[in-house]
PDB file of N, CA and C in Angstrom:
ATOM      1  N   UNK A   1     131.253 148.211  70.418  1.00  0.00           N
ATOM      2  CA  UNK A   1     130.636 149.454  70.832  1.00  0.00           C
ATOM      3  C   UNK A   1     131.711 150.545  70.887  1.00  0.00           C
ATOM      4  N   UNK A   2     131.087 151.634  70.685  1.00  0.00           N
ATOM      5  CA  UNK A   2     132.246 152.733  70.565  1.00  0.00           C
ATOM      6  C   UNK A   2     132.331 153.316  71.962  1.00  0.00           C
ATOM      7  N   UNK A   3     133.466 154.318  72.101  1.00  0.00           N
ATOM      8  CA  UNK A   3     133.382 154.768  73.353  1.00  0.00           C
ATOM      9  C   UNK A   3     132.981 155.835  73.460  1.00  0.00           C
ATOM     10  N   UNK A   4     132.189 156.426  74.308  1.00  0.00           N
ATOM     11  CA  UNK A   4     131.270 157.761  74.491  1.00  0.00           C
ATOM     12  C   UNK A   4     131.356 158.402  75.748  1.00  0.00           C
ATOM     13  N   UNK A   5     131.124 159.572  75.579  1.00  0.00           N
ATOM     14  CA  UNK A   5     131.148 160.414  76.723  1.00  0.00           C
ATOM     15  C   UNK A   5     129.513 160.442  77.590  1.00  0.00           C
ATOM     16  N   UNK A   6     129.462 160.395  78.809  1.00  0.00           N
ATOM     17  CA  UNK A   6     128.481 161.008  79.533  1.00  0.00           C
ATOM     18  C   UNK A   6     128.434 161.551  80.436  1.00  0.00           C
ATOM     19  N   UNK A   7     127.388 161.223  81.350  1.00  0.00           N
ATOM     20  CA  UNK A   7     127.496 162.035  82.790  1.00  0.00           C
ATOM     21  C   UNK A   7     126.785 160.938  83.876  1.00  0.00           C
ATOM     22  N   UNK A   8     127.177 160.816  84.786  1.00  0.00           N
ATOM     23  CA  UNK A   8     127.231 159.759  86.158  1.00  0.00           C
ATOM     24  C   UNK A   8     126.920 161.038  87.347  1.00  0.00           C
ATOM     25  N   UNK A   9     126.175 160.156  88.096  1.00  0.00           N
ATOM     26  CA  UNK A   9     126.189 161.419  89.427  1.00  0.00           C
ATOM     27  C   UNK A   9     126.973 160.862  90.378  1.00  0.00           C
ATOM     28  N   UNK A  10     127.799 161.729  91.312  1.00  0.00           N
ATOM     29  CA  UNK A  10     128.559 161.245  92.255  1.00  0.00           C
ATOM     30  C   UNK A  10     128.002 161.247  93.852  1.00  0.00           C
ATOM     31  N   UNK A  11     128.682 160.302  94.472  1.00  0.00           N
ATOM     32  CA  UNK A  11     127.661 160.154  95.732  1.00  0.00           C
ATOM     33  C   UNK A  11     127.487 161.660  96.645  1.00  0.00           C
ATOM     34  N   UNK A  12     128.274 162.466  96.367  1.00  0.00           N
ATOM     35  CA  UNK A  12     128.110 163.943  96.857  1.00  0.00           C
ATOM     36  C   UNK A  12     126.893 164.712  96.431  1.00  0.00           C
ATOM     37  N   UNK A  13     126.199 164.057  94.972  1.00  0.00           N
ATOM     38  CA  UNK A  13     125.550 165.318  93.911  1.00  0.00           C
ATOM     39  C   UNK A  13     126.125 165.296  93.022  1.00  0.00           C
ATOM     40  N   UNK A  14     127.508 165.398  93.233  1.00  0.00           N
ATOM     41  CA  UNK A  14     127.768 165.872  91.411  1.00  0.00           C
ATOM     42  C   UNK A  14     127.535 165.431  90.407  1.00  0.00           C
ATOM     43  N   UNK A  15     127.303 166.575  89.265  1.00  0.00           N
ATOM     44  CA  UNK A  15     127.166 165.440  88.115  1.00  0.00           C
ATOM     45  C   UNK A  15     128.974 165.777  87.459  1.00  0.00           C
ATOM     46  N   UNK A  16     129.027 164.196  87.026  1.00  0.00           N
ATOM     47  CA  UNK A  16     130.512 164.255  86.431  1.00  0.00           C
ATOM     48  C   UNK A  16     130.200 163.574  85.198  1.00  0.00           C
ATOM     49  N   UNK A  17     131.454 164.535  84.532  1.00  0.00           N
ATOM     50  CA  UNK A  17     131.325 163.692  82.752  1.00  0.00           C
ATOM     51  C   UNK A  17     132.366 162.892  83.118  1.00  0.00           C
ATOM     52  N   UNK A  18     132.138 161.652  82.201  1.00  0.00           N
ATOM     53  CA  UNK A  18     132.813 160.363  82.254  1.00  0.00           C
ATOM     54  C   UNK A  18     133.129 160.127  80.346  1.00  0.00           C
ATOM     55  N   UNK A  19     134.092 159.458  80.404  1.00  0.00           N
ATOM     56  CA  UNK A  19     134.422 159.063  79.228  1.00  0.00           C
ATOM     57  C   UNK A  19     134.518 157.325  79.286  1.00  0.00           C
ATOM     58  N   UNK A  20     133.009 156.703  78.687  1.00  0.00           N
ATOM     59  CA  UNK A  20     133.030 155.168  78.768  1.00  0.00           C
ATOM     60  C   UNK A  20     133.230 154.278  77.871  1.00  0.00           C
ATOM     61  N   UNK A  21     133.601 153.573  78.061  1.00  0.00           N
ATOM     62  CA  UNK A  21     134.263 152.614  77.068  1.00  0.00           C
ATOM     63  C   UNK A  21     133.573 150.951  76.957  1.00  0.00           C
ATOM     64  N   UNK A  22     133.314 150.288  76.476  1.00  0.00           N
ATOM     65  CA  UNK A  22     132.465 148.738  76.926  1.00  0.00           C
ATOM     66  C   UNK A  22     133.214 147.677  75.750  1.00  0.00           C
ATOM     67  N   UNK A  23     133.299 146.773  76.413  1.00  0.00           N
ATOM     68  CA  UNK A  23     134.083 145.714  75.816  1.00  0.00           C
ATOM     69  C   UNK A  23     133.552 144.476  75.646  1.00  0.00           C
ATOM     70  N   UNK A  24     133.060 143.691  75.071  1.00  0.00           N
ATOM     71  CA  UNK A  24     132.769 142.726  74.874  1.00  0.00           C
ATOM     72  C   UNK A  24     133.144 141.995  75.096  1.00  0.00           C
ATOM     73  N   UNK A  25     132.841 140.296  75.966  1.00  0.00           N
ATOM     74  CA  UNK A  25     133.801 139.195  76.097  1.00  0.00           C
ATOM     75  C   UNK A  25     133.376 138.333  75.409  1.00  0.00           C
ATOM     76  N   UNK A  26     134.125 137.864  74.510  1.00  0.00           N
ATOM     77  CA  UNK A  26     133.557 136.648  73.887  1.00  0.00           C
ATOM     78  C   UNK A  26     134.399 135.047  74.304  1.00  0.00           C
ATOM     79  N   UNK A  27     134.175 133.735  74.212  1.00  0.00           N
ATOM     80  CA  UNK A  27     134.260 132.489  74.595  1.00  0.00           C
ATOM     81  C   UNK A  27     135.282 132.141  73.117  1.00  0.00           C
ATOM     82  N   UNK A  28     135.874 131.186  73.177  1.00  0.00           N
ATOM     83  CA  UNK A  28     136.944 130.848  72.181  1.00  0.00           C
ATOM     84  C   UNK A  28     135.764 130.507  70.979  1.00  0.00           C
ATOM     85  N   UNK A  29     134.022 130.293  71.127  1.00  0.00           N
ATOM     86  CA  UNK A  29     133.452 129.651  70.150  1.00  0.00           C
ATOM     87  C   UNK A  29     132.551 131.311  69.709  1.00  0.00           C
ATOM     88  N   UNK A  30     133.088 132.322  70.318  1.00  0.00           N
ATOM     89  CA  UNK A  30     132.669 133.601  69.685  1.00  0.00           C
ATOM     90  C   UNK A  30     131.339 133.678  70.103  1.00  0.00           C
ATOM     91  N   UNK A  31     130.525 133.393  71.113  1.00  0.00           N
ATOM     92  CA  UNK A  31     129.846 133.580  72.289  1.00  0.00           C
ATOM     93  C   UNK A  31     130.148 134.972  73.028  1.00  0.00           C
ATOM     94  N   UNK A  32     129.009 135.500  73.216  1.00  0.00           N
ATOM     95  CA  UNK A  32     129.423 136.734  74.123  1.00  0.00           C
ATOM     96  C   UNK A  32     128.588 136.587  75.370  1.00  0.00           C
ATOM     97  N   UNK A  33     129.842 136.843  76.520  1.00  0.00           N
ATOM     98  CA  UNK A  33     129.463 136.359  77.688  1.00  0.00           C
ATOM     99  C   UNK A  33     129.354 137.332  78.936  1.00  0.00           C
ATOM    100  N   UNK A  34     129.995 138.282  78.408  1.00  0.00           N
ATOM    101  CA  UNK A  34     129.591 139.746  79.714  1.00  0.00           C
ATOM    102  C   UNK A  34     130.389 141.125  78.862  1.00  0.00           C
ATOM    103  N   UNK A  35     129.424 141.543  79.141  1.00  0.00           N
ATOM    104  CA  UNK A  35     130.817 143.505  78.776  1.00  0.00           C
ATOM    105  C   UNK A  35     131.501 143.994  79.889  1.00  0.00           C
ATOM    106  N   UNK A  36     132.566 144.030  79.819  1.00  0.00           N
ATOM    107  CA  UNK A  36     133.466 145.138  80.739  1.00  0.00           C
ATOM    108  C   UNK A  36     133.469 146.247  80.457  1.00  0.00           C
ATOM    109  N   UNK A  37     133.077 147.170  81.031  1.00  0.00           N
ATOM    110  CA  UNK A  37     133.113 148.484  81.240  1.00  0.00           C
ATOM    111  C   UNK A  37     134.499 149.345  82.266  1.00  0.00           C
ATOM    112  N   UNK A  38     134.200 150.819  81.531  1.00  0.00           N
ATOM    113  CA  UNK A  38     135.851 151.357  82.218  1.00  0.00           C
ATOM    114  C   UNK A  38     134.616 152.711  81.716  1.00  0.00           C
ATOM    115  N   UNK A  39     134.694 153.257  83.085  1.00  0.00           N
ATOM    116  CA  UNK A  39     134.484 154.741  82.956  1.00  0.00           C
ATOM    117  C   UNK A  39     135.622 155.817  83.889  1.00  0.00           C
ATOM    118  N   UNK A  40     136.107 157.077  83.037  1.00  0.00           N
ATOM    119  CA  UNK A  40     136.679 157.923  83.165  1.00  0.00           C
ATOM    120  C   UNK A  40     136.601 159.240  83.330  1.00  0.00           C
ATOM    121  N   UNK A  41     136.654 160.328  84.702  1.00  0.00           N
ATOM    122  CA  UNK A  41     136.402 160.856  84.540  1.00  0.00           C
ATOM    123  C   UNK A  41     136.877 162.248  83.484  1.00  0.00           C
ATOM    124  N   UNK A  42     136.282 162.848  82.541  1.00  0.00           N
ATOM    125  CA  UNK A  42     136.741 164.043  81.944  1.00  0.00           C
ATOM    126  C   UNK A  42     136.882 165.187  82.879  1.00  0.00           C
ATOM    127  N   UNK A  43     137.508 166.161  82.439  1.00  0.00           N
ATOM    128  CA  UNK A  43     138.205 167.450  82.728  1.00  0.00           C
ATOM    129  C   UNK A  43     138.630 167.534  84.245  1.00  0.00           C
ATOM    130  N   UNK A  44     138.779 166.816  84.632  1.00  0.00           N
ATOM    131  CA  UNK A  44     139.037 167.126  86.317  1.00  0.00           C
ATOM    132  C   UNK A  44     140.833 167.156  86.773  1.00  0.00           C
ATOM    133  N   UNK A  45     140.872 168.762  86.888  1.00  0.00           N
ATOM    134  CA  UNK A  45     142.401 168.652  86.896  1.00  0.00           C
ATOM    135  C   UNK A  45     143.464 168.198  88.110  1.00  0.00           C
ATOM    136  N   UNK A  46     144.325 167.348  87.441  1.00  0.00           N
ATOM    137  CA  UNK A  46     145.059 166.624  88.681  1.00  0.00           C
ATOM    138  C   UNK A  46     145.970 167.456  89.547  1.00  0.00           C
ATOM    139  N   UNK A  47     145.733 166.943  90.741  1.00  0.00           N
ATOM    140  CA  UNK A  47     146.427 167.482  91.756  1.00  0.00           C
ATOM    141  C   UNK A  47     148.343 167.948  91.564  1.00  0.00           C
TER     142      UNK A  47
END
């Protein structure tokens, strides 16, 4: 899967863009057994 941008709401309201990513796990017999996910938020400038 490719990685894509969206939007997540935050427990405040906000809506935040995220940049997500999903990974596939596969078993040594090439079985797929869960996706890992990693979301990031975009533009939010660091302190």
């Amino acid at each position: 899967m490719e990685p894509y941008r969206t939007q997540r709401v935050a427990k405040d309201g906000r809506i935040v863009e995220v940049w997500l990513t999903a990974t596939t796990l596969v078993t040594e017999a090439g079985k797929a057994y869960a996706v890992a996910t990693t979301e990031r938020e975009i533009g939010r400038e660091q302190p």
